[in-house]
PDB file of N, CA and C in Angstrom:
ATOM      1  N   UNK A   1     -31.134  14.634  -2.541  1.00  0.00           N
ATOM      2  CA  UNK A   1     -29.834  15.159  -2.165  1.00  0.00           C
ATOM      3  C   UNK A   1     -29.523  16.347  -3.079  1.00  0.00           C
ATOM      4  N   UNK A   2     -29.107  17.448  -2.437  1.00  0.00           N
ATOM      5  CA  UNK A   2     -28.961  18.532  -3.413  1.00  0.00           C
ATOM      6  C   UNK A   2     -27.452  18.420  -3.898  1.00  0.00           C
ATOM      7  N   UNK A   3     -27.005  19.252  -5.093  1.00  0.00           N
ATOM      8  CA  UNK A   3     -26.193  19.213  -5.605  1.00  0.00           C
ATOM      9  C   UNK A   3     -25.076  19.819  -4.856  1.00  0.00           C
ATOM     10  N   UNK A   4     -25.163  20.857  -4.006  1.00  0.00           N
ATOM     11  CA  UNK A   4     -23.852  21.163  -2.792  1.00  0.00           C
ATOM     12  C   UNK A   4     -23.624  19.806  -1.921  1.00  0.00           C
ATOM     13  N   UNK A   5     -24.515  18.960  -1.607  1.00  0.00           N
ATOM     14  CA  UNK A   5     -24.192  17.681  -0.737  1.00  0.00           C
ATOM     15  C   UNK A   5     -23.151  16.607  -1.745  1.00  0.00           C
ATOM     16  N   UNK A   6     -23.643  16.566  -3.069  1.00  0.00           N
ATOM     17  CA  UNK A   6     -23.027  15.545  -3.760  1.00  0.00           C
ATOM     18  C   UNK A   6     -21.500  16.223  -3.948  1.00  0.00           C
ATOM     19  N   UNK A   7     -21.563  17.475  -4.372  1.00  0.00           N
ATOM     20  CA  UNK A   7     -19.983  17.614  -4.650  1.00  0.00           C
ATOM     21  C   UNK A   7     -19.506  17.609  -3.068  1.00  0.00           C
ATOM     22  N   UNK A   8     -20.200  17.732  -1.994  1.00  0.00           N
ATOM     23  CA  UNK A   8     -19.268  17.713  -0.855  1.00  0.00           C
ATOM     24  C   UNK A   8     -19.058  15.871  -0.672  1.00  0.00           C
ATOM     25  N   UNK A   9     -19.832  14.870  -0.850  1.00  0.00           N
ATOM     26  CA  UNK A   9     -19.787  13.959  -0.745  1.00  0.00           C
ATOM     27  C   UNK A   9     -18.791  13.147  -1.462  1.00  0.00           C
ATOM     28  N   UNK A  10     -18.216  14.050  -2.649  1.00  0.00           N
ATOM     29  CA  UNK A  10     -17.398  13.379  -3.680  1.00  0.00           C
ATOM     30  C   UNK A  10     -16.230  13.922  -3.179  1.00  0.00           C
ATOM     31  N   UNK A  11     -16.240  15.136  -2.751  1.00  0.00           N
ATOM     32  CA  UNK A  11     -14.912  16.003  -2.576  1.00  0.00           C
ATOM     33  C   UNK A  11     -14.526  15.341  -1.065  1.00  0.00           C
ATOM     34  N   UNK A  12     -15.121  15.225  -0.119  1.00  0.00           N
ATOM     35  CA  UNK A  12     -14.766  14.591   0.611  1.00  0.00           C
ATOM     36  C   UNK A  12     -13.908  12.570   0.211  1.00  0.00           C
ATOM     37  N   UNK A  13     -14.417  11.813  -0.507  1.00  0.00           N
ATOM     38  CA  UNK A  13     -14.055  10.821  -0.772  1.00  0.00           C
ATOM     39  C   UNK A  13     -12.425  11.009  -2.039  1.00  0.00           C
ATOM     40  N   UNK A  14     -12.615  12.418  -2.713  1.00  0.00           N
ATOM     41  CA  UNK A  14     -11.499  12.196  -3.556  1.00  0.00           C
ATOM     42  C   UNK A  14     -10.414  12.915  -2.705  1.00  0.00           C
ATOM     43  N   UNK A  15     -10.781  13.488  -1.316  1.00  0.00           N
ATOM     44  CA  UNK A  15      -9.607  14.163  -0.228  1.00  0.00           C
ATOM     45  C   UNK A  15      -8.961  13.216  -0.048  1.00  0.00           C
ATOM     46  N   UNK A  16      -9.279  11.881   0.552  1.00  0.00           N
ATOM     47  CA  UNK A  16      -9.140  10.725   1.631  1.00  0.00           C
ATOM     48  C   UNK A  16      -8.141   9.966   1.118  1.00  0.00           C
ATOM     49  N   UNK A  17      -8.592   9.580  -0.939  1.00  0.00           N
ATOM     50  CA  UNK A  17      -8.249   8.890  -1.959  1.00  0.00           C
ATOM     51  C   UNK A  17      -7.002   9.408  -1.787  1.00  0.00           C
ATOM     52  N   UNK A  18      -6.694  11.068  -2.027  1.00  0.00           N
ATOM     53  CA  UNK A  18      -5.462  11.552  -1.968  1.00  0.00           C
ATOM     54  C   UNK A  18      -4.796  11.526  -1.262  1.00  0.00           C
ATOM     55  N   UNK A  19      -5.215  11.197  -0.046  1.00  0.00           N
ATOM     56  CA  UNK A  19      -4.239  11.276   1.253  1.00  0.00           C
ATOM     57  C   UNK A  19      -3.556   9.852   1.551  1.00  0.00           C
ATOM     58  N   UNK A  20      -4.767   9.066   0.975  1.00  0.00           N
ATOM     59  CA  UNK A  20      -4.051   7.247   0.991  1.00  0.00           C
ATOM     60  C   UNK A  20      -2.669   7.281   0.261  1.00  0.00           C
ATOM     61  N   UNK A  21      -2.951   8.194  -1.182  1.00  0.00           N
ATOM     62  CA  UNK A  21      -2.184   7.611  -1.965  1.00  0.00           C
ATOM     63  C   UNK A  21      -0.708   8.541  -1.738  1.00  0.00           C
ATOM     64  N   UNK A  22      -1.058   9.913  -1.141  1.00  0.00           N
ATOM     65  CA  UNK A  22       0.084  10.607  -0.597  1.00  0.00           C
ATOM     66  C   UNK A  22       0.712  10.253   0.781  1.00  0.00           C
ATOM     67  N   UNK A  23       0.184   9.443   1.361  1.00  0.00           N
ATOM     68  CA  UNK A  23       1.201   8.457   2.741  1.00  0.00           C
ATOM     69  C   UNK A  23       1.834   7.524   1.671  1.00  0.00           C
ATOM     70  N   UNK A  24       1.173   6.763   1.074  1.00  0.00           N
ATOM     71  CA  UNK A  24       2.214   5.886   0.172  1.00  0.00           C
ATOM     72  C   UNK A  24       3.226   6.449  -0.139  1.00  0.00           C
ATOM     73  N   UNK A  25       3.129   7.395  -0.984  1.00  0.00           N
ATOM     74  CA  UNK A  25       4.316   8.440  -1.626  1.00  0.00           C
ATOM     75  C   UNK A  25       5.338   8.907  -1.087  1.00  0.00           C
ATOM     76  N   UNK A  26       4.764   9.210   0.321  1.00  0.00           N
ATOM     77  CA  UNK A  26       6.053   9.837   1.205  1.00  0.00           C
ATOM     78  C   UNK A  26       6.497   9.334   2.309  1.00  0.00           C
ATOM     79  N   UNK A  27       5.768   8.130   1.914  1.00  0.00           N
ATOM     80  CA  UNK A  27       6.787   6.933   3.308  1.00  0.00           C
ATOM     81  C   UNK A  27       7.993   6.730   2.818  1.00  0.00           C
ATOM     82  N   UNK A  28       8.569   6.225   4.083  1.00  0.00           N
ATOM     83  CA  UNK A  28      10.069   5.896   4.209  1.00  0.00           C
ATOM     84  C   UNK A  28      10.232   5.014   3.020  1.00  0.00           C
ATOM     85  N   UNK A  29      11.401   4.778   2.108  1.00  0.00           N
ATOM     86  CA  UNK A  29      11.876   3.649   1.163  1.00  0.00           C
ATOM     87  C   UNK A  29      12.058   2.313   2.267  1.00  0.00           C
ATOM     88  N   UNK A  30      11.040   1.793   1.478  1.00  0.00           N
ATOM     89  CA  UNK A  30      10.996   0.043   2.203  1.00  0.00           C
ATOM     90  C   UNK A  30       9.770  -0.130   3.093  1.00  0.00           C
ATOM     91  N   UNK A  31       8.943   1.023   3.302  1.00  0.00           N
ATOM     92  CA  UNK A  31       7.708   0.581   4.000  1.00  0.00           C
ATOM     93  C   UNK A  31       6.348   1.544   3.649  1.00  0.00           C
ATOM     94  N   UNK A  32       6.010   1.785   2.139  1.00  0.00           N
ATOM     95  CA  UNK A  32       5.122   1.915   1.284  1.00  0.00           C
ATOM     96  C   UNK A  32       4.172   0.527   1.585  1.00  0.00           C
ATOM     97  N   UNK A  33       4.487  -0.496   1.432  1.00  0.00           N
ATOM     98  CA  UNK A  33       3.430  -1.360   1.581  1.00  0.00           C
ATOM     99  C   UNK A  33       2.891  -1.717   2.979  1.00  0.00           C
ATOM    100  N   UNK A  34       3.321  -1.468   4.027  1.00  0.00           N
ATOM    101  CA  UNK A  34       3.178  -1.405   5.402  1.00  0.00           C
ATOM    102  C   UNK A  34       1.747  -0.120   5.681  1.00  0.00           C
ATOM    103  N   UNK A  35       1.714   0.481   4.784  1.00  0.00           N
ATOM    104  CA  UNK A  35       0.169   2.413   4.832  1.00  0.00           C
ATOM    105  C   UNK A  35      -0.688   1.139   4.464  1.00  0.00           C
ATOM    106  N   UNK A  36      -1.989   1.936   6.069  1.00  0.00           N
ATOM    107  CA  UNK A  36      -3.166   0.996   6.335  1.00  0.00           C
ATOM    108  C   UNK A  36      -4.077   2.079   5.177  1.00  0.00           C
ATOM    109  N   UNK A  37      -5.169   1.033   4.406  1.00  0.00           N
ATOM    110  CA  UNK A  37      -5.728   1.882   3.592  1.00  0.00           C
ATOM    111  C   UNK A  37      -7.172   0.985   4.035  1.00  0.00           C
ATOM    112  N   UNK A  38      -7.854   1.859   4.257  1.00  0.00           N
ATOM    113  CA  UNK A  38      -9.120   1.381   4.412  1.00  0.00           C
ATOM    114  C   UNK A  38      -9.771   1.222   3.473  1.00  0.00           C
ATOM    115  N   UNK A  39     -10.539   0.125   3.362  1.00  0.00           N
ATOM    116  CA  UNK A  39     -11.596  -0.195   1.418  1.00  0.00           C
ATOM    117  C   UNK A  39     -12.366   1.082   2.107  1.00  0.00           C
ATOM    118  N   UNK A  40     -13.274   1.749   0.834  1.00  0.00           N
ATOM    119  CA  UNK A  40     -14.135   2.763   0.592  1.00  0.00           C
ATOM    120  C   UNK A  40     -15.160   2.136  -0.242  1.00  0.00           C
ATOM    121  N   UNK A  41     -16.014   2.636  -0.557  1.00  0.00           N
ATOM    122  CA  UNK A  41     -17.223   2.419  -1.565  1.00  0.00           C
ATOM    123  C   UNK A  41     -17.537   4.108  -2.270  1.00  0.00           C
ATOM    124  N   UNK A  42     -17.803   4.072  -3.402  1.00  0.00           N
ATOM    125  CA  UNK A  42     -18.019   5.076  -3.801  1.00  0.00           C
ATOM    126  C   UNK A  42     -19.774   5.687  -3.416  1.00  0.00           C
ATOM    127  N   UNK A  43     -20.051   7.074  -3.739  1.00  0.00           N
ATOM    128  CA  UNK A  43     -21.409   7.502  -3.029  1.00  0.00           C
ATOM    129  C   UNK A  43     -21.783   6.661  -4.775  1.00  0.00           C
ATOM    130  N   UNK A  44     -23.488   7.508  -4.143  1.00  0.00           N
ATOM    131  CA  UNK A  44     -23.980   6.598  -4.977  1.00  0.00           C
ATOM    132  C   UNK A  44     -24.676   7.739  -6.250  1.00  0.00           C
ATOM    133  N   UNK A  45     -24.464   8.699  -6.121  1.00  0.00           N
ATOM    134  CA  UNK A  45     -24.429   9.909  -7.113  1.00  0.00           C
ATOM    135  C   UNK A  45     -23.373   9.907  -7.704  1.00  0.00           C
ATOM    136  N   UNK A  46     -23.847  10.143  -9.437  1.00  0.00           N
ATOM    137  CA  UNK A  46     -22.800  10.097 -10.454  1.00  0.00           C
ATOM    138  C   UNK A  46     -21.622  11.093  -9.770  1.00  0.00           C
ATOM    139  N   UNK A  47     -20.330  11.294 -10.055  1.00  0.00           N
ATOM    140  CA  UNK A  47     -19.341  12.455 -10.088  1.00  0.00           C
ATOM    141  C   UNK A  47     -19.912  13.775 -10.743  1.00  0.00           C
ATOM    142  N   UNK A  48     -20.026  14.689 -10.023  1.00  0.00           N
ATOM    143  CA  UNK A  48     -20.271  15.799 -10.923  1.00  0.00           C
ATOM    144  C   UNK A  48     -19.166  15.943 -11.940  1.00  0.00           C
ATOM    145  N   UNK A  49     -19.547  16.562 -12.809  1.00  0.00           N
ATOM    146  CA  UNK A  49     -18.644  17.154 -14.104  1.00  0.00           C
ATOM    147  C   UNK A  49     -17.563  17.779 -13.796  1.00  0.00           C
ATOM    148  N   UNK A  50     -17.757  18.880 -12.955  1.00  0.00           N
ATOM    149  CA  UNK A  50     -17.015  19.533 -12.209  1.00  0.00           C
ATOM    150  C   UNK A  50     -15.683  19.135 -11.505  1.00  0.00           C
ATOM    151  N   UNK A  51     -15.789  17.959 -11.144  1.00  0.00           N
ATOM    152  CA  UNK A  51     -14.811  17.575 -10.586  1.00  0.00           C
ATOM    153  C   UNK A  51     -14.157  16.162 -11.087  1.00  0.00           C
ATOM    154  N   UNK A  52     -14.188  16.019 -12.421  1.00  0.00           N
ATOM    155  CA  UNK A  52     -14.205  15.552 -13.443  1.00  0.00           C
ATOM    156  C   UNK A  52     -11.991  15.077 -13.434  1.00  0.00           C
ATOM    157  N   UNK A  53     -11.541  16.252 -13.209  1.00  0.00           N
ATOM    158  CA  UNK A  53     -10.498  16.527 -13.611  1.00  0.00           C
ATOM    159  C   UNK A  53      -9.411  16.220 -12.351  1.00  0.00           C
ATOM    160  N   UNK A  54     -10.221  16.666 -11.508  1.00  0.00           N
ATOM    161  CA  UNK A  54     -10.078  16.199 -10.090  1.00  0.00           C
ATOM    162  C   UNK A  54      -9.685  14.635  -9.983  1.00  0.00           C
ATOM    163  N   UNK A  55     -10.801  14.211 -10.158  1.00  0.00           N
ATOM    164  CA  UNK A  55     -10.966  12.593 -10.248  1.00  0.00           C
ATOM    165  C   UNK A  55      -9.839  11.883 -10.911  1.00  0.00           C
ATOM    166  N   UNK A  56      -9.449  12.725 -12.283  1.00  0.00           N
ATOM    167  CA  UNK A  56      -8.227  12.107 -12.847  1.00  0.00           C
ATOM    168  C   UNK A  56      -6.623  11.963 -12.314  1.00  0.00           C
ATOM    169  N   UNK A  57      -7.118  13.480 -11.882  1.00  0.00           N
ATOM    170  CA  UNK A  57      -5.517  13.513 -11.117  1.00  0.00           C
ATOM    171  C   UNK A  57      -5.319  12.366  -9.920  1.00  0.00           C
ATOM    172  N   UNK A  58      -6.102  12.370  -8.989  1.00  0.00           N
ATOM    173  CA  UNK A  58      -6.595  11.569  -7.940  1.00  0.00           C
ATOM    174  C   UNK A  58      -6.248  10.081  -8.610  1.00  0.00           C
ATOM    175  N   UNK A  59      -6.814   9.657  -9.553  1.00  0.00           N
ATOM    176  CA  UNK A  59      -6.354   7.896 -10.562  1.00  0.00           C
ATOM    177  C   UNK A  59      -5.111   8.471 -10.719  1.00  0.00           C
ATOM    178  N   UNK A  60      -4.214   9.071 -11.311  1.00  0.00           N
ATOM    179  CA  UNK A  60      -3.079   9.302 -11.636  1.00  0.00           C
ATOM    180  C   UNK A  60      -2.155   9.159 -10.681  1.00  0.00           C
ATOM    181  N   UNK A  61      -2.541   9.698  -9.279  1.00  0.00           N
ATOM    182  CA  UNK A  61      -1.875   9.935  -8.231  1.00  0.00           C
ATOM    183  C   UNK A  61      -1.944   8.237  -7.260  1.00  0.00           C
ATOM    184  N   UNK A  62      -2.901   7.518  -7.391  1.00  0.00           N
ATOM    185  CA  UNK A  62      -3.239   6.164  -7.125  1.00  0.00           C
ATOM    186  C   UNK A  62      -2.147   5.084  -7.762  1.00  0.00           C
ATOM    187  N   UNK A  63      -2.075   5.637  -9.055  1.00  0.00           N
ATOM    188  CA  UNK A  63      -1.323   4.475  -9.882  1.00  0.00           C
ATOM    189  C   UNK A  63       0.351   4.549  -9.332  1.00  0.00           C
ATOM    190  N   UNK A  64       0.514   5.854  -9.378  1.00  0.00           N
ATOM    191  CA  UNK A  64       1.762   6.242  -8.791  1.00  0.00           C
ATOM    192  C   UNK A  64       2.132   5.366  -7.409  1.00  0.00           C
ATOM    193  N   UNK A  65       0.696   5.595  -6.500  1.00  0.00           N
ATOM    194  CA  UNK A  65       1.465   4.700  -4.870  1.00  0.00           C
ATOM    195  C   UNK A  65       1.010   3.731  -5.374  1.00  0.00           C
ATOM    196  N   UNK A  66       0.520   2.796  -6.271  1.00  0.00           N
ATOM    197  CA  UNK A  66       0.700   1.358  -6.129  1.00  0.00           C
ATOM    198  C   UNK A  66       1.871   1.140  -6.953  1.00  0.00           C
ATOM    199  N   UNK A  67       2.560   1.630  -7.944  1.00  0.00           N
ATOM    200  CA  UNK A  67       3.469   1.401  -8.651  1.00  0.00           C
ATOM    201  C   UNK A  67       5.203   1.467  -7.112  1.00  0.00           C
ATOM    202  N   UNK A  68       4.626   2.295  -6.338  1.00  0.00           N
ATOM    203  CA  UNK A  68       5.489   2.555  -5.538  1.00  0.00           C
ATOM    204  C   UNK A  68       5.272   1.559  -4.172  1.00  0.00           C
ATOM    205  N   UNK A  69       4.638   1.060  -4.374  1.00  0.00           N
ATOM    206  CA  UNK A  69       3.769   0.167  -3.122  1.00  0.00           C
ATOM    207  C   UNK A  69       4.632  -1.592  -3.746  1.00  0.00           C
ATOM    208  N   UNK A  70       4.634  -1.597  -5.214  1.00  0.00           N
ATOM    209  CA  UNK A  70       5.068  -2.620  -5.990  1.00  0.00           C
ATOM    210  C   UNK A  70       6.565  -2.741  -5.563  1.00  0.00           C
ATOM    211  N   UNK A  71       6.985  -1.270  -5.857  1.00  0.00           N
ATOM    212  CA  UNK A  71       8.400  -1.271  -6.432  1.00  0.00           C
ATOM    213  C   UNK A  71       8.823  -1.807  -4.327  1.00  0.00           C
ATOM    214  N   UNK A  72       8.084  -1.529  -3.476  1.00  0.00           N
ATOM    215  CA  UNK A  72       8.689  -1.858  -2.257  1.00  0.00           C
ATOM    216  C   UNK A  72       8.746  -3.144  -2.036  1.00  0.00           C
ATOM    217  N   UNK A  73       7.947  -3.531  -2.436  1.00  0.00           N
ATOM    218  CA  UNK A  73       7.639  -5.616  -1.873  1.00  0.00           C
ATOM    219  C   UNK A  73       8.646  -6.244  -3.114  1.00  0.00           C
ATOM    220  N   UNK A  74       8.660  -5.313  -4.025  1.00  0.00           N
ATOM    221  CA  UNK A  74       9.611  -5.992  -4.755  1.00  0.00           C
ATOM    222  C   UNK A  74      11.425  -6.004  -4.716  1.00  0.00           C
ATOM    223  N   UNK A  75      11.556  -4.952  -3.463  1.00  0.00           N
ATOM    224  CA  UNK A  75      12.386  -4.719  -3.048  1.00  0.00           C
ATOM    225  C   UNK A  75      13.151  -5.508  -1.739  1.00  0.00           C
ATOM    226  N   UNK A  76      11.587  -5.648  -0.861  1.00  0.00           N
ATOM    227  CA  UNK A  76      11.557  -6.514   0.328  1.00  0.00           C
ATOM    228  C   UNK A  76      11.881  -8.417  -0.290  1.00  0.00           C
ATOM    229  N   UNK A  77      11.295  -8.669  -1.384  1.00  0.00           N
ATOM    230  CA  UNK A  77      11.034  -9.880  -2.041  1.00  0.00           C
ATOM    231  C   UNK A  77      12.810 -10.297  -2.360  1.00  0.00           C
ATOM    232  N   UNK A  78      13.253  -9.154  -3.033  1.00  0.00           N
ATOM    233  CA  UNK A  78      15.189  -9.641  -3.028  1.00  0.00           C
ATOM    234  C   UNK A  78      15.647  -9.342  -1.755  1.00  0.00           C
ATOM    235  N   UNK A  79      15.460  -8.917  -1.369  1.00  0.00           N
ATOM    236  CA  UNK A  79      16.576  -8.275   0.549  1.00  0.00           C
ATOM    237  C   UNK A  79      16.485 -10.146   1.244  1.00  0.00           C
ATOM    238  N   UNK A  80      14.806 -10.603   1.388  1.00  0.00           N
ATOM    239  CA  UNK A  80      14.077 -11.375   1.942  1.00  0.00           C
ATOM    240  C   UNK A  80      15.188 -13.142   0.826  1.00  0.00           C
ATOM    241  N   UNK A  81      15.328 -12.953  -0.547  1.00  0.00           N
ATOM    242  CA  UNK A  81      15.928 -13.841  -0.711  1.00  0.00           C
ATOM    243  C   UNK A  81      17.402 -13.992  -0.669  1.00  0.00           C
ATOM    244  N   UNK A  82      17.583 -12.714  -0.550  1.00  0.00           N
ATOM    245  CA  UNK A  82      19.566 -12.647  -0.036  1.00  0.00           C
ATOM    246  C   UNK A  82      19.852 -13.125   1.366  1.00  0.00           C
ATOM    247  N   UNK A  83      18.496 -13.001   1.693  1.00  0.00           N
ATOM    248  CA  UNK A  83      18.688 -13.570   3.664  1.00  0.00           C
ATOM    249  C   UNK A  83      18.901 -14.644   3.695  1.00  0.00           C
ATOM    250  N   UNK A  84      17.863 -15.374   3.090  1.00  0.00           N
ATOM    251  CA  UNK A  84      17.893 -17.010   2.450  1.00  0.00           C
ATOM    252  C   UNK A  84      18.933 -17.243   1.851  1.00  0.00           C
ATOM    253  N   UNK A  85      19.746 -17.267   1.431  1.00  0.00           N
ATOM    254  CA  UNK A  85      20.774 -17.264   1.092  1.00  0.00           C
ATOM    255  C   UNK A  85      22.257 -17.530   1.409  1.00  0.00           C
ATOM    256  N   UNK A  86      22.135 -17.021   2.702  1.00  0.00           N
ATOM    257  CA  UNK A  86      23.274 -16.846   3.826  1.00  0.00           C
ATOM    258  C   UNK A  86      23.448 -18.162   4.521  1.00  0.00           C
ATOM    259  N   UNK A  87      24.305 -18.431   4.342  1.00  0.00           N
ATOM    260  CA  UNK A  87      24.595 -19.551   5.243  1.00  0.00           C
ATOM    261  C   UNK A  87      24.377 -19.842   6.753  1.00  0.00           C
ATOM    262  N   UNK A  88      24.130 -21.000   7.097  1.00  0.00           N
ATOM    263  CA  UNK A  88      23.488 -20.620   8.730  1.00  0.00           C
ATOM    264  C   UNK A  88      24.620 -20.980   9.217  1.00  0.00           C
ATOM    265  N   UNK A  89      24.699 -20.862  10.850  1.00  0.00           N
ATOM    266  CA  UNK A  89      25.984 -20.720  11.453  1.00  0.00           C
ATOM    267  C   UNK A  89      26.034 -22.390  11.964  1.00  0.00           C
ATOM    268  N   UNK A  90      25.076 -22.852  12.397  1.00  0.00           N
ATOM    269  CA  UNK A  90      25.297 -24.246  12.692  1.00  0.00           C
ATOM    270  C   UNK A  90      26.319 -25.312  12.339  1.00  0.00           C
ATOM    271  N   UNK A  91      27.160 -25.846  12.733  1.00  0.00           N
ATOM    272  CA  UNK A  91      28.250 -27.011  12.315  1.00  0.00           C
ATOM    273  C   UNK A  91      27.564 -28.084  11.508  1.00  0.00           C
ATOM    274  N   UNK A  92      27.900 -28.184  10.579  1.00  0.00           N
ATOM    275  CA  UNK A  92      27.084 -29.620   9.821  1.00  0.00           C
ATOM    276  C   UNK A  92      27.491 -30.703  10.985  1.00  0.00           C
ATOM    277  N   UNK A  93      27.990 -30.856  11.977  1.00  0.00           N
ATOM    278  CA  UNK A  93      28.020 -32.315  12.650  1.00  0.00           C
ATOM    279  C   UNK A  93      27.849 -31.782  14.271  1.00  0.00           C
ATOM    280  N   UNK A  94      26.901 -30.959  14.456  1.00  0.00           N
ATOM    281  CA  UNK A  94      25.860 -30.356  15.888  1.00  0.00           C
ATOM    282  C   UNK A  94      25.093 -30.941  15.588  1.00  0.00           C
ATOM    283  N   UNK A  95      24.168 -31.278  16.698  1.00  0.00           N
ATOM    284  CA  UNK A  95      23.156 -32.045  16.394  1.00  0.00           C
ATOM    285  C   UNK A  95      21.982 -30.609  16.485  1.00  0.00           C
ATOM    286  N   UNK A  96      21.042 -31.084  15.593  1.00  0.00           N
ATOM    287  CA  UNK A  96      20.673 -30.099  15.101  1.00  0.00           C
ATOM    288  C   UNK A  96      19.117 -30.089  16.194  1.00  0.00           C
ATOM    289  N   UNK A  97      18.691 -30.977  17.057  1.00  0.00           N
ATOM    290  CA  UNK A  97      17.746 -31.626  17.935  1.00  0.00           C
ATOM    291  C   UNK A  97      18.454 -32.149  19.225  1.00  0.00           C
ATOM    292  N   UNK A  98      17.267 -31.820  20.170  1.00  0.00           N
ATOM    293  CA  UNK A  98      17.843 -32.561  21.690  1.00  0.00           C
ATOM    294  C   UNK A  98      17.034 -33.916  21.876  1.00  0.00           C
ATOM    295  N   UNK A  99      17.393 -34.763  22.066  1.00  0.00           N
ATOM    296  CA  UNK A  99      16.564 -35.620  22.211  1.00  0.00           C
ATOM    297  C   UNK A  99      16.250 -35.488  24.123  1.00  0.00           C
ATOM    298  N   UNK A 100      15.008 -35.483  24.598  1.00  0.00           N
ATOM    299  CA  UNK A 100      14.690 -35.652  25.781  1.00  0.00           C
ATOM    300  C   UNK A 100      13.890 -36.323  26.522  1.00  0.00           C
ATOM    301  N   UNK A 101      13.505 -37.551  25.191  1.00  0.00           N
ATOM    302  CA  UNK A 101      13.004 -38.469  25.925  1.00  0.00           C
ATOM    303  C   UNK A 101      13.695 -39.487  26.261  1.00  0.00           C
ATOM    304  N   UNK A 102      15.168 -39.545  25.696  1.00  0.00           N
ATOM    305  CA  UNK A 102      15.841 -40.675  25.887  1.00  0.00           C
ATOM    306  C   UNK A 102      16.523 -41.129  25.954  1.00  0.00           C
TER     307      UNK A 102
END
C-alpha cells in the first residue's frame, strides 16, 4: 500500500469520526443520544505522522459528543423520574381490573 493510499485511508476514517461526533454536537437539546453511530475498525497502517494532530483534535472533538451524549440521558434520566412521580389519575376505589370471567 503506498503512502498516498494510507493517508487517504486515515483521512477518510478521521472525516466520518468527525462527522459522528459533529451530529452529536449539533443535535437538538434532548436527542444527542438518539445519532446512529456506526462501530468502525481502524485501517491497519500505523497513522501517519502527518496527521498526527489531526487525530487529536478528532479525540478532543469525540470526548466533547460523548460528554454531550451524557449530559442528554442524564437529562432524559430526571424528566423520565419527574414523570414517575406524578400522580396517576385513577380513584384509589376504581377497580383497577375487569374481571371477565366471572
Amino acid at each position: 500500500m503506498s503512502a498516498d493510499d494510507v493517508t487517504a485511508e486515515w483521512t477518510e476514517l478521521l472525516d466520518r469520526l468527525e462527522l459522528d461526533a459533529d451530529r452529536i454536537l449539533t443535535a437538538t437539546p434532548g436527542t444527542a443520544d438518539t445519532a446512529v453511530i456506526e462501530p468502525w475498525t481502524p485501517p491497519s497502517t500505523p497513522l501517519p505522522m502527518h496527521l498526527a494532530d489531526r487525530a487529536r483534535r478528532v479525540v478532543e472533538r469525540q470526548r466533547l459528543a460523548m460528554e454531550r451524549a451524557r449530559t442528554d440521558l442524564d437529562d432524559l434520566r430526571q424528566h423520565l423520574g419527574a414523570v414517575d412521580r406524578i400522580p396517576g389519575t385513577r380513584r384509589p376505589d376504581a377497580p383497577a381490573f375487569l374481571d371477565v370471567d366471572g
